[in-house]
Protein backbone atom coordinates (compact mmCIF):
# COMPACT_ATOMS: atom_id res chain seq x y z
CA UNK A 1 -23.57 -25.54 -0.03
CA UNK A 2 -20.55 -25.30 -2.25
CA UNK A 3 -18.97 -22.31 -2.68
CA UNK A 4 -19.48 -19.43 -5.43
CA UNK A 5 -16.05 -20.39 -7.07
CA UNK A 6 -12.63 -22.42 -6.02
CA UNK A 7 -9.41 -22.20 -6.97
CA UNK A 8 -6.90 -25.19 -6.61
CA UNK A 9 -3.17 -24.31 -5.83
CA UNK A 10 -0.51 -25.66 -8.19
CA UNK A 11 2.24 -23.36 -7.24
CA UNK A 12 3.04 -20.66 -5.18
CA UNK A 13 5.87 -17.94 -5.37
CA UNK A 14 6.89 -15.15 -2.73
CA UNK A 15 6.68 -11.49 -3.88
CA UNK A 16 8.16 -9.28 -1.50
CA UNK A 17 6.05 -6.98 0.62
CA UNK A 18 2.71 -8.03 -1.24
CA UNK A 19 1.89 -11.39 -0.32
CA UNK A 20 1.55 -14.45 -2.62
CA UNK A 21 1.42 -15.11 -5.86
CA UNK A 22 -0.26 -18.86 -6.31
CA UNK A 23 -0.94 -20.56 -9.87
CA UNK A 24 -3.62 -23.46 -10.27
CA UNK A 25 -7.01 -24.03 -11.18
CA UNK A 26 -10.16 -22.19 -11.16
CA UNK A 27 -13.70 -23.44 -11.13
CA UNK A 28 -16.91 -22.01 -10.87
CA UNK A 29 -18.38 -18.32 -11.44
CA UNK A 30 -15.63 -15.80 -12.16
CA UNK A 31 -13.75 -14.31 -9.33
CA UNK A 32 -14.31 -11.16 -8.94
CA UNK A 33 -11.13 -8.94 -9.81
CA UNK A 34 -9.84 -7.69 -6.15
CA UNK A 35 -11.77 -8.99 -2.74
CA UNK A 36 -11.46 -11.34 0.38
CA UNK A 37 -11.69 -15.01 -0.12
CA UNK A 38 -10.69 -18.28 2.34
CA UNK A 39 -7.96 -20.11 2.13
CA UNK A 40 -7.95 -23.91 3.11
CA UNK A 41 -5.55 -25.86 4.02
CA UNK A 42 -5.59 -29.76 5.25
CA UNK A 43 -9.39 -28.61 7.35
CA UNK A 44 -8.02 -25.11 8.55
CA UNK A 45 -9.43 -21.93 7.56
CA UNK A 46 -7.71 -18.56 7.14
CA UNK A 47 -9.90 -15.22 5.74
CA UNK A 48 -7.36 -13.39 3.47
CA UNK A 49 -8.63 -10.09 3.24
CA UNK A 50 -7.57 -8.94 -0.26
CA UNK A 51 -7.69 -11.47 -3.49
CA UNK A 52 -6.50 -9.81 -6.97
CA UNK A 53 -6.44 -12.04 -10.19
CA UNK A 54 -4.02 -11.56 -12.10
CA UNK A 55 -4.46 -14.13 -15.42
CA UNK A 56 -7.77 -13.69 -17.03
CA UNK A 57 -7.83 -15.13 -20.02
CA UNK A 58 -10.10 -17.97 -19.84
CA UNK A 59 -12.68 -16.10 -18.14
CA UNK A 60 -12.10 -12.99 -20.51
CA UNK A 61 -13.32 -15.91 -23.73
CA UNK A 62 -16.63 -16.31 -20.78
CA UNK A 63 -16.07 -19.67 -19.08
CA UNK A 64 -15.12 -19.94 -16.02
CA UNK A 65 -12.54 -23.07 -15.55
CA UNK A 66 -9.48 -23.24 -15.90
CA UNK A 67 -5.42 -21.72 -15.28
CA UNK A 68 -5.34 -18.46 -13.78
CA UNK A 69 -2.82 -16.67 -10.94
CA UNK A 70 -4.17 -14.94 -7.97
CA UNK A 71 -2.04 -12.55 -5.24
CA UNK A 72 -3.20 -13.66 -1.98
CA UNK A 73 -1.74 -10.08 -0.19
CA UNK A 74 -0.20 -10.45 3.61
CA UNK A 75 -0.25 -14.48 3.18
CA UNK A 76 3.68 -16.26 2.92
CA UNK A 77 4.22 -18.66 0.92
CA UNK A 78 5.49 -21.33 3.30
CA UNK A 79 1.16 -20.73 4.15
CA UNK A 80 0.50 -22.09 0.75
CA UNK A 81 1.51 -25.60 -0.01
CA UNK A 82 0.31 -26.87 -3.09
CA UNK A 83 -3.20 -28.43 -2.99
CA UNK A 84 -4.64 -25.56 -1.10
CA UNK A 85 -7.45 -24.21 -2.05
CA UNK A 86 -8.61 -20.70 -2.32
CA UNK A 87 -12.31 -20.19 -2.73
CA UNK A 88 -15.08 -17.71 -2.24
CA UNK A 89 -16.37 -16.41 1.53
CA UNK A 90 -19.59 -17.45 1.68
CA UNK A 91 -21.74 -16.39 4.85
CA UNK A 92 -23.79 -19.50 4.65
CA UNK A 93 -20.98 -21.93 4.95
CA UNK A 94 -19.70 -23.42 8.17
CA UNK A 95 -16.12 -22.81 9.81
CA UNK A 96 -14.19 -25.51 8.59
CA UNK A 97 -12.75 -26.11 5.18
CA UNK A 98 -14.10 -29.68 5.44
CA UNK A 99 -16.70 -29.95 2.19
């Protein structure tokens, strides 16, 4: 099963006592404005509680692909290489970041 929506990480900046603010590429359904999502990186799996999105723009026009910026709160940036990927918890999915 694929998951709800994705987000690919270009880049990935520190911002003192929030968290993470990562840059990339979004597919699938909007994400929804502030919530928990997974991030993956190289097969490992990390639950990061709170999501915000910051950049709306291309879902604000009503698709939903392409550039936006999330803050990924408590998560440092050495966490966060580029080609991570941040995408939606979904229940049905198994542990690993693997598909």
């Amino acid at each position: 099963m694929d998951p709800r929506w994705q987000f690919e990480v270009e880049e990935a900046f520190a911002i003192t006592g929030r968290g993470t603010a990562v840059i990339g590429q979004h597919r699938g359904e909007a994400i929804p404005a502030v919530g928990p999502a997974v991030l993956c990186v190289g097969g490992a799996r990390e639950t990061v509680e709170r999501v915000a999105v910051h950049m709306l723009d291309r879902q604000r026009e009503g698709r939903h692909e392409g550039r936006v910026a999330l803050l990924l709160y408590g998560v440092d940036k050495e966490c966060v290489p580029a080609g991570a990927v941040v995408r939606s918890v979904d229940e049905h999915r198994s542990a690993d970041c693997g598909g």
